[in-house]
PDB file of N, CA and C in Angstrom:
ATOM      1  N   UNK A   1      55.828 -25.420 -81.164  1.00  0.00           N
ATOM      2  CA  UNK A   1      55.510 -24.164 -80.499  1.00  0.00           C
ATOM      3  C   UNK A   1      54.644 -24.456 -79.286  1.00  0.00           C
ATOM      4  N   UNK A   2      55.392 -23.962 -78.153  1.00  0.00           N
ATOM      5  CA  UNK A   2      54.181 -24.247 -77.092  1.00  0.00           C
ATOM      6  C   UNK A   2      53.043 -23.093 -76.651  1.00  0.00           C
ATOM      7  N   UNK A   3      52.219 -23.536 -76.232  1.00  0.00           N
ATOM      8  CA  UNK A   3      50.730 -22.595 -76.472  1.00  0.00           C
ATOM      9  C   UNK A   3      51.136 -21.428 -75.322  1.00  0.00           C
ATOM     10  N   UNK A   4      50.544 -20.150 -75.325  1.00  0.00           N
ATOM     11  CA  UNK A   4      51.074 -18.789 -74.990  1.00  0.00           C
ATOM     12  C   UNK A   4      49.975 -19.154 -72.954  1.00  0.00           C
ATOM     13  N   UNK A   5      50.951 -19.231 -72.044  1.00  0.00           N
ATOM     14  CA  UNK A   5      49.773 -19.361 -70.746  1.00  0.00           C
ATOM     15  C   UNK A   5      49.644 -18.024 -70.143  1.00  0.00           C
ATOM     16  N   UNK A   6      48.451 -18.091 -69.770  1.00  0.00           N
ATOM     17  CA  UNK A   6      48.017 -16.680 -69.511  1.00  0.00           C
ATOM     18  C   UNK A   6      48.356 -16.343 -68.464  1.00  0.00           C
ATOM     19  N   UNK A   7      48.968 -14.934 -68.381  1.00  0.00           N
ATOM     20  CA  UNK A   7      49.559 -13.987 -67.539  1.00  0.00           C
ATOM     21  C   UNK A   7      48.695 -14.286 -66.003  1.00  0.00           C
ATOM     22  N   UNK A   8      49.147 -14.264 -64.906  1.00  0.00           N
ATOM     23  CA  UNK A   8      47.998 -14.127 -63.740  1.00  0.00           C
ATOM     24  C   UNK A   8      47.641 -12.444 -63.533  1.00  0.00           C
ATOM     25  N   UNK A   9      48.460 -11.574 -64.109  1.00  0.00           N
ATOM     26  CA  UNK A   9      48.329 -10.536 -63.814  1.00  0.00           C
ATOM     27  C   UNK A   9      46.720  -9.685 -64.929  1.00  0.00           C
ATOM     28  N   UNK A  10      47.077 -10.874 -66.181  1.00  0.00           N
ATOM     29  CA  UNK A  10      45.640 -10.278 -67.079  1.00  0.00           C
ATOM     30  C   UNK A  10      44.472 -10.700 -66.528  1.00  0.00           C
ATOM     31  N   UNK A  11      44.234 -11.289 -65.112  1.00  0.00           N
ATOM     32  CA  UNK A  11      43.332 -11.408 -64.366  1.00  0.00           C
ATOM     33  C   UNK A  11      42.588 -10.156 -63.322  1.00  0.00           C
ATOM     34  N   UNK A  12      43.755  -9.687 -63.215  1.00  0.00           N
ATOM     35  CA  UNK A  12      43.607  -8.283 -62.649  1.00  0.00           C
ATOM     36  C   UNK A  12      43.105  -7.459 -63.180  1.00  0.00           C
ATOM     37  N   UNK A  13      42.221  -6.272 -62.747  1.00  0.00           N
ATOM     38  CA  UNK A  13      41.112  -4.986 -63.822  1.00  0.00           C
ATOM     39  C   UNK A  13      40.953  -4.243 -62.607  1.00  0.00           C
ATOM     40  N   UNK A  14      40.791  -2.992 -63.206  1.00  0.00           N
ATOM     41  CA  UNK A  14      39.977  -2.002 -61.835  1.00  0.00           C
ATOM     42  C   UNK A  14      39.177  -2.561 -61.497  1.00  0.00           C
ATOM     43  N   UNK A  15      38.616  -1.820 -60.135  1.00  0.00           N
ATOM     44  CA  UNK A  15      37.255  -2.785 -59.765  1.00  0.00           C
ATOM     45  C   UNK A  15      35.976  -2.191 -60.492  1.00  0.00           C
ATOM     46  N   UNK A  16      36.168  -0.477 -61.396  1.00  0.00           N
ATOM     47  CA  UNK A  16      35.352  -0.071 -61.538  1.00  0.00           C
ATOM     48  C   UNK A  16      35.129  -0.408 -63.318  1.00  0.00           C
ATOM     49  N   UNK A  17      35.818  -1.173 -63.989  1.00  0.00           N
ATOM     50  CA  UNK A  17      35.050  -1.846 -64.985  1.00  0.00           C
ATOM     51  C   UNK A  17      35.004  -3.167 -64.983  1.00  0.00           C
ATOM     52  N   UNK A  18      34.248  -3.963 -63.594  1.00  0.00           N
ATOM     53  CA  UNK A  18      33.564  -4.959 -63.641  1.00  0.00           C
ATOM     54  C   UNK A  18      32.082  -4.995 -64.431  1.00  0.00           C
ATOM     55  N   UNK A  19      31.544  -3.827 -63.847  1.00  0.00           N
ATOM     56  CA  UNK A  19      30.237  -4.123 -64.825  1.00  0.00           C
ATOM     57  C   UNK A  19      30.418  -3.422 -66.543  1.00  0.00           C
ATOM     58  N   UNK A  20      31.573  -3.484 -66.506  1.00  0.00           N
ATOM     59  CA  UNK A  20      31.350  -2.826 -68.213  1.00  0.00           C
ATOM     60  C   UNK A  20      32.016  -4.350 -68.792  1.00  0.00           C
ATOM     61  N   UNK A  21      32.869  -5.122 -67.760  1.00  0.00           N
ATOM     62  CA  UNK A  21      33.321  -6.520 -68.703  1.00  0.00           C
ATOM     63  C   UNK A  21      32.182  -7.511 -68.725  1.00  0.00           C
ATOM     64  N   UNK A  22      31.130  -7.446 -67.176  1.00  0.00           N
ATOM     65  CA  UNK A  22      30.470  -8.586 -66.935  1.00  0.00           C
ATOM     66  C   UNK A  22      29.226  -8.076 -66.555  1.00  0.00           C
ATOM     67  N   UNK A  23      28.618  -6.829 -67.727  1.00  0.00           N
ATOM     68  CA  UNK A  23      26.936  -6.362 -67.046  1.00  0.00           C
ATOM     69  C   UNK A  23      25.540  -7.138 -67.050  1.00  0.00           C
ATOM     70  N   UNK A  24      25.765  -8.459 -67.148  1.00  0.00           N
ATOM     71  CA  UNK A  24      25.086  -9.665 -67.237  1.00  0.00           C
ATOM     72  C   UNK A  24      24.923 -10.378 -65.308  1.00  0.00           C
ATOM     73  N   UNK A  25      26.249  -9.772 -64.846  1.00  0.00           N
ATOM     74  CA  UNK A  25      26.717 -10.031 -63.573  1.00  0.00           C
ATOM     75  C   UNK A  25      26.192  -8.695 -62.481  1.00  0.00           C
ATOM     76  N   UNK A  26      26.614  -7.677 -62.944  1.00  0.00           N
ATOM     77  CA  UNK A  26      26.241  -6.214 -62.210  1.00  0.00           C
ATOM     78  C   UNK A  26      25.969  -5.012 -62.998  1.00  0.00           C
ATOM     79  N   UNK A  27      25.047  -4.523 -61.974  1.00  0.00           N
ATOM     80  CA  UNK A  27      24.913  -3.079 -63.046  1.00  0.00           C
ATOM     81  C   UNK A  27      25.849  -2.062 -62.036  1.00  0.00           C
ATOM     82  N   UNK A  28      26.201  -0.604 -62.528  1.00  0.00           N
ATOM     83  CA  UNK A  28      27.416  -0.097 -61.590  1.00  0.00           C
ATOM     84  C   UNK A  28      26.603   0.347 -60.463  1.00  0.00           C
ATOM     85  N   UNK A  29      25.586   0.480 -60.253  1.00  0.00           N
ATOM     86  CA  UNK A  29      25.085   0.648 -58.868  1.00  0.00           C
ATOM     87  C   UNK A  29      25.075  -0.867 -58.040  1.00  0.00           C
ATOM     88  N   UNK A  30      24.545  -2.191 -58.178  1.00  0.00           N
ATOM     89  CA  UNK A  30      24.372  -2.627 -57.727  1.00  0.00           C
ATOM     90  C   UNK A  30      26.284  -3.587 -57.256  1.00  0.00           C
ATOM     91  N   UNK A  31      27.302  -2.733 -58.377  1.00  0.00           N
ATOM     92  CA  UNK A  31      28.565  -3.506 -58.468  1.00  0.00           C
ATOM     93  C   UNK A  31      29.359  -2.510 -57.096  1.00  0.00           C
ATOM     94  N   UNK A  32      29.236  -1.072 -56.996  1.00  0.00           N
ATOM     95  CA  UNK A  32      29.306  -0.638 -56.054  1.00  0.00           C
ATOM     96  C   UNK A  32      29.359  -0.635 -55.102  1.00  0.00           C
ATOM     97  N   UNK A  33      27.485  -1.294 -54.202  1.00  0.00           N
ATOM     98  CA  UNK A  33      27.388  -1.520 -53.215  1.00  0.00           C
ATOM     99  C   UNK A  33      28.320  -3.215 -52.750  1.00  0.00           C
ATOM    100  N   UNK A  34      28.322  -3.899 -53.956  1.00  0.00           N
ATOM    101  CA  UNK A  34      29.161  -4.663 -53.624  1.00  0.00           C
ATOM    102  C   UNK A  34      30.322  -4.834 -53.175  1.00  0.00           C
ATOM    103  N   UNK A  35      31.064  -3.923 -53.687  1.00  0.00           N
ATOM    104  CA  UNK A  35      32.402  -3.784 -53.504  1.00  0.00           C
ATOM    105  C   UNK A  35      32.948  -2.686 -52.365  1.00  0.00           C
ATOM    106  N   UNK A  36      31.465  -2.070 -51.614  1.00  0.00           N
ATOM    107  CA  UNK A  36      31.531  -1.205 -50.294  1.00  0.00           C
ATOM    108  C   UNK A  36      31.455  -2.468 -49.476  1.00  0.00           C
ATOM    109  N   UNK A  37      30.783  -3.544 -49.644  1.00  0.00           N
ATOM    110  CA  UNK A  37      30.155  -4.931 -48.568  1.00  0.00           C
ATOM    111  C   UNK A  37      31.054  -5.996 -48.685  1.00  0.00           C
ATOM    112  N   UNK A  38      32.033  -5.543 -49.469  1.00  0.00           N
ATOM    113  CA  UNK A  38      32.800  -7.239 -49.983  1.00  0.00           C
ATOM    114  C   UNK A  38      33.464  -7.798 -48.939  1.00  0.00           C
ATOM    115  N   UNK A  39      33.471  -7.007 -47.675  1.00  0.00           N
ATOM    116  CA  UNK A  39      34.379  -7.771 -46.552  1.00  0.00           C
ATOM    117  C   UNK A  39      32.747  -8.523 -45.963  1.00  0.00           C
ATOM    118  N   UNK A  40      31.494  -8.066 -46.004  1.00  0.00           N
ATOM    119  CA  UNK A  40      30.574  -8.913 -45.787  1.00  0.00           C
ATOM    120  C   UNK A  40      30.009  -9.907 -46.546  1.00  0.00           C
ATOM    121  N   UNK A  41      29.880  -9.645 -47.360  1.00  0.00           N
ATOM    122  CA  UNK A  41      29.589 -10.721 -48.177  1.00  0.00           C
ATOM    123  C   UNK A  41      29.999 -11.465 -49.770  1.00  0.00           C
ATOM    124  N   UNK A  42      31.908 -11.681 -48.748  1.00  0.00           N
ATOM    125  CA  UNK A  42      32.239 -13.002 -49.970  1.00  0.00           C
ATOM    126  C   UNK A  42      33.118 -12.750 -50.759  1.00  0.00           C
ATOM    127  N   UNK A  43      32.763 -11.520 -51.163  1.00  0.00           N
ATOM    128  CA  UNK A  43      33.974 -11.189 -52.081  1.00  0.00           C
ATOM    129  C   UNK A  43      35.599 -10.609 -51.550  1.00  0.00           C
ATOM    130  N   UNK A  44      35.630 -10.246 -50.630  1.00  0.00           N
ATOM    131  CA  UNK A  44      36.433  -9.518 -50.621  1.00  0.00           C
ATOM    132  C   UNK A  44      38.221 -10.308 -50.757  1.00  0.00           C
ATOM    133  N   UNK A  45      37.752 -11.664 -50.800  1.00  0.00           N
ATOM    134  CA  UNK A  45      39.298 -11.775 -51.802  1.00  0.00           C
ATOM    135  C   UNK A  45      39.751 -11.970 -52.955  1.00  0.00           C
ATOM    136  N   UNK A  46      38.563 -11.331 -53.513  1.00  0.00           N
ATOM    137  CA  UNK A  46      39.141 -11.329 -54.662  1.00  0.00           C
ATOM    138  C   UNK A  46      39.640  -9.595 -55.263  1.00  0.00           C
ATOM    139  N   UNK A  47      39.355  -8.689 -53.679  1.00  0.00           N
ATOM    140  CA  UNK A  47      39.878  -7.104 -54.102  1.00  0.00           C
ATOM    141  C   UNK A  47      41.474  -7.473 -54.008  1.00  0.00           C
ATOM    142  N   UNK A  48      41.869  -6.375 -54.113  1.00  0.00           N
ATOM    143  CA  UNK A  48      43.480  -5.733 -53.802  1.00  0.00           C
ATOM    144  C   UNK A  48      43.691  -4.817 -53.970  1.00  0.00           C
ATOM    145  N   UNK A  49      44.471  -3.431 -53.323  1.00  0.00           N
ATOM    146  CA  UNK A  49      45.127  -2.260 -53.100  1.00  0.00           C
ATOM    147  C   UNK A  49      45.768  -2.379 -53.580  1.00  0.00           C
ATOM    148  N   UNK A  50      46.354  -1.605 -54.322  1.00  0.00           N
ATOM    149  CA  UNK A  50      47.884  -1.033 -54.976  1.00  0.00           C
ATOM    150  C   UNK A  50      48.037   0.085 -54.954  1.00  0.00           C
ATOM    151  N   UNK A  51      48.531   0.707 -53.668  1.00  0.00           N
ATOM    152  CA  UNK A  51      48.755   2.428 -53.547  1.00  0.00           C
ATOM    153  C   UNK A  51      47.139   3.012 -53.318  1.00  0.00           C
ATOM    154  N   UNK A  52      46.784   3.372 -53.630  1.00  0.00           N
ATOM    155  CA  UNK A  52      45.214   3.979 -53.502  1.00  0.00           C
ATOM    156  C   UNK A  52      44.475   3.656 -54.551  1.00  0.00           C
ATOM    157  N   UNK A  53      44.527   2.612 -55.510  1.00  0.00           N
ATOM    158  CA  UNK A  53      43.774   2.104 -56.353  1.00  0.00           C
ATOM    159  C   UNK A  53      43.479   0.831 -55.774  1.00  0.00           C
ATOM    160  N   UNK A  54      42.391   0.207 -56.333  1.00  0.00           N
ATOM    161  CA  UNK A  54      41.570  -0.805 -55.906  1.00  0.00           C
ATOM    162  C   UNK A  54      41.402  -1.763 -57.398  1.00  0.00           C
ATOM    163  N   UNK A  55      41.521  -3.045 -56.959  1.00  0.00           N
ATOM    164  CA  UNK A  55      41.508  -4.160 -58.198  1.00  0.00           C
ATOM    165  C   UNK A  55      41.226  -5.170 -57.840  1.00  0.00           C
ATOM    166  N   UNK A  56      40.486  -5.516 -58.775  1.00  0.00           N
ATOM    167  CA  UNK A  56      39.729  -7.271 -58.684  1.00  0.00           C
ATOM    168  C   UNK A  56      40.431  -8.318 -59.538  1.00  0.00           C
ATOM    169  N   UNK A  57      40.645  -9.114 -59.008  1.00  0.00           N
ATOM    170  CA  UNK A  57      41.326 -10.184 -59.739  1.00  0.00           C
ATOM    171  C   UNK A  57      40.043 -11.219 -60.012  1.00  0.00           C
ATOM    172  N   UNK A  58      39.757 -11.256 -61.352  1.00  0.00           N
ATOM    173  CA  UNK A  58      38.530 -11.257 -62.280  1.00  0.00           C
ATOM    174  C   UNK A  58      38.160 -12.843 -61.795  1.00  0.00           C
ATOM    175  N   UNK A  59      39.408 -13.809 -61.242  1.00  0.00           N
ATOM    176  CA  UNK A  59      39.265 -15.374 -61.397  1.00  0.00           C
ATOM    177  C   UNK A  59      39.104 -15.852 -60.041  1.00  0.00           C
ATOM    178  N   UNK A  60      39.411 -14.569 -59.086  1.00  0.00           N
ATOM    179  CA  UNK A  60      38.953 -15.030 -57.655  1.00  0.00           C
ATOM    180  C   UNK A  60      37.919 -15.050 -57.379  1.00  0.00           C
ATOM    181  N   UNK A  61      37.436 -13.620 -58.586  1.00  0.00           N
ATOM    182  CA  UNK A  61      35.502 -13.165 -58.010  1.00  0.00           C
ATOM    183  C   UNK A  61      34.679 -14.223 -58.445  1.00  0.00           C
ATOM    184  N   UNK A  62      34.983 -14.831 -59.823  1.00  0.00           N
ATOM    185  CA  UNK A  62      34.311 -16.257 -60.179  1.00  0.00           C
ATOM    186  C   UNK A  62      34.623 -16.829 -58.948  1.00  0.00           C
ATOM    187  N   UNK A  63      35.609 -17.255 -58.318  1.00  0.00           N
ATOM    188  CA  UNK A  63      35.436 -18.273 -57.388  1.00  0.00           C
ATOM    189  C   UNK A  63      34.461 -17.836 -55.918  1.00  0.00           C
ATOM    190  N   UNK A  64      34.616 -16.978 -55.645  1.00  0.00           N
ATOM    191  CA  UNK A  64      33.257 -16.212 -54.556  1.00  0.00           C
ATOM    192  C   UNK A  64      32.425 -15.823 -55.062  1.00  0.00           C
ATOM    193  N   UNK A  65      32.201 -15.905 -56.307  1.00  0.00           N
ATOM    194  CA  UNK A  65      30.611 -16.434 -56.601  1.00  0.00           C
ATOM    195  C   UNK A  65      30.007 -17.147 -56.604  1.00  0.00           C
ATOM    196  N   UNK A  66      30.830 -18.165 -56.927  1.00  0.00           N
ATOM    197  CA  UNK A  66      30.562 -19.830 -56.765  1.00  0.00           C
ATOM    198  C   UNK A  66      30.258 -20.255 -55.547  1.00  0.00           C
ATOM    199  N   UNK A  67      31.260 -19.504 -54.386  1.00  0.00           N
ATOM    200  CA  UNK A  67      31.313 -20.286 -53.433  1.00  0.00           C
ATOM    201  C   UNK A  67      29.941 -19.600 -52.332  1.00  0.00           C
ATOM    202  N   UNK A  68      29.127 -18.426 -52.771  1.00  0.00           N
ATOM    203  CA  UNK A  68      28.293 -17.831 -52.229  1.00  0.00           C
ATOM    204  C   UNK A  68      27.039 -18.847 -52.005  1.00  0.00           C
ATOM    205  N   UNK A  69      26.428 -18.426 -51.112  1.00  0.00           N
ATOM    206  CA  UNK A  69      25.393 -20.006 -50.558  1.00  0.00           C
ATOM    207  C   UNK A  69      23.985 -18.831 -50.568  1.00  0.00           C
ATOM    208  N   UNK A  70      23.277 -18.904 -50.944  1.00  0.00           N
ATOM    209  CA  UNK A  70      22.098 -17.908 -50.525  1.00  0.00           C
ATOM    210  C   UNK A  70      21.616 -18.349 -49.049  1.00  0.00           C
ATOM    211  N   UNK A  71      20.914 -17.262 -48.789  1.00  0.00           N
ATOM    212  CA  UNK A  71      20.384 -17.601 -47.604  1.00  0.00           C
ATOM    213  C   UNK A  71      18.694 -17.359 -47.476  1.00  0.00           C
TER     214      UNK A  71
END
């Protein structure tokens, strides 16, 4: 039996239960302003549109977190 590989699409979530999967990461105010700024700071490829909904693909935002540098 070969092992079950995970969907790329179960990476995908609204953007508005990031802080209910990862509230260790954001609280919904501070996940908000993020996701108003994400073309400034970092995230923003890990959004996507689909019609007038908005979604984060959960494995990009790990990676622009990572790749965030403080200043």
């Amino acid at each position: 039996m070969q092992p079950q590989s995970l969907n790329p699409l179960d990476n995908i979530v609204p953007y508005r239960s990031i802080p209910d999967k990862f509230p260790h990461l954001y609280s919904k105010k501070s996940w908000d302003w993020a996701a108003k700024q994400r073309h400034h700071n970092g995230l923003g490829k890990a959004f996507r549109k689909v019609g007038k909904h908005l979604f984060v693909n959960t494995t990009v935002l790990a990676e622009c977190i990572n790749n965030q540098i403080e200043k």
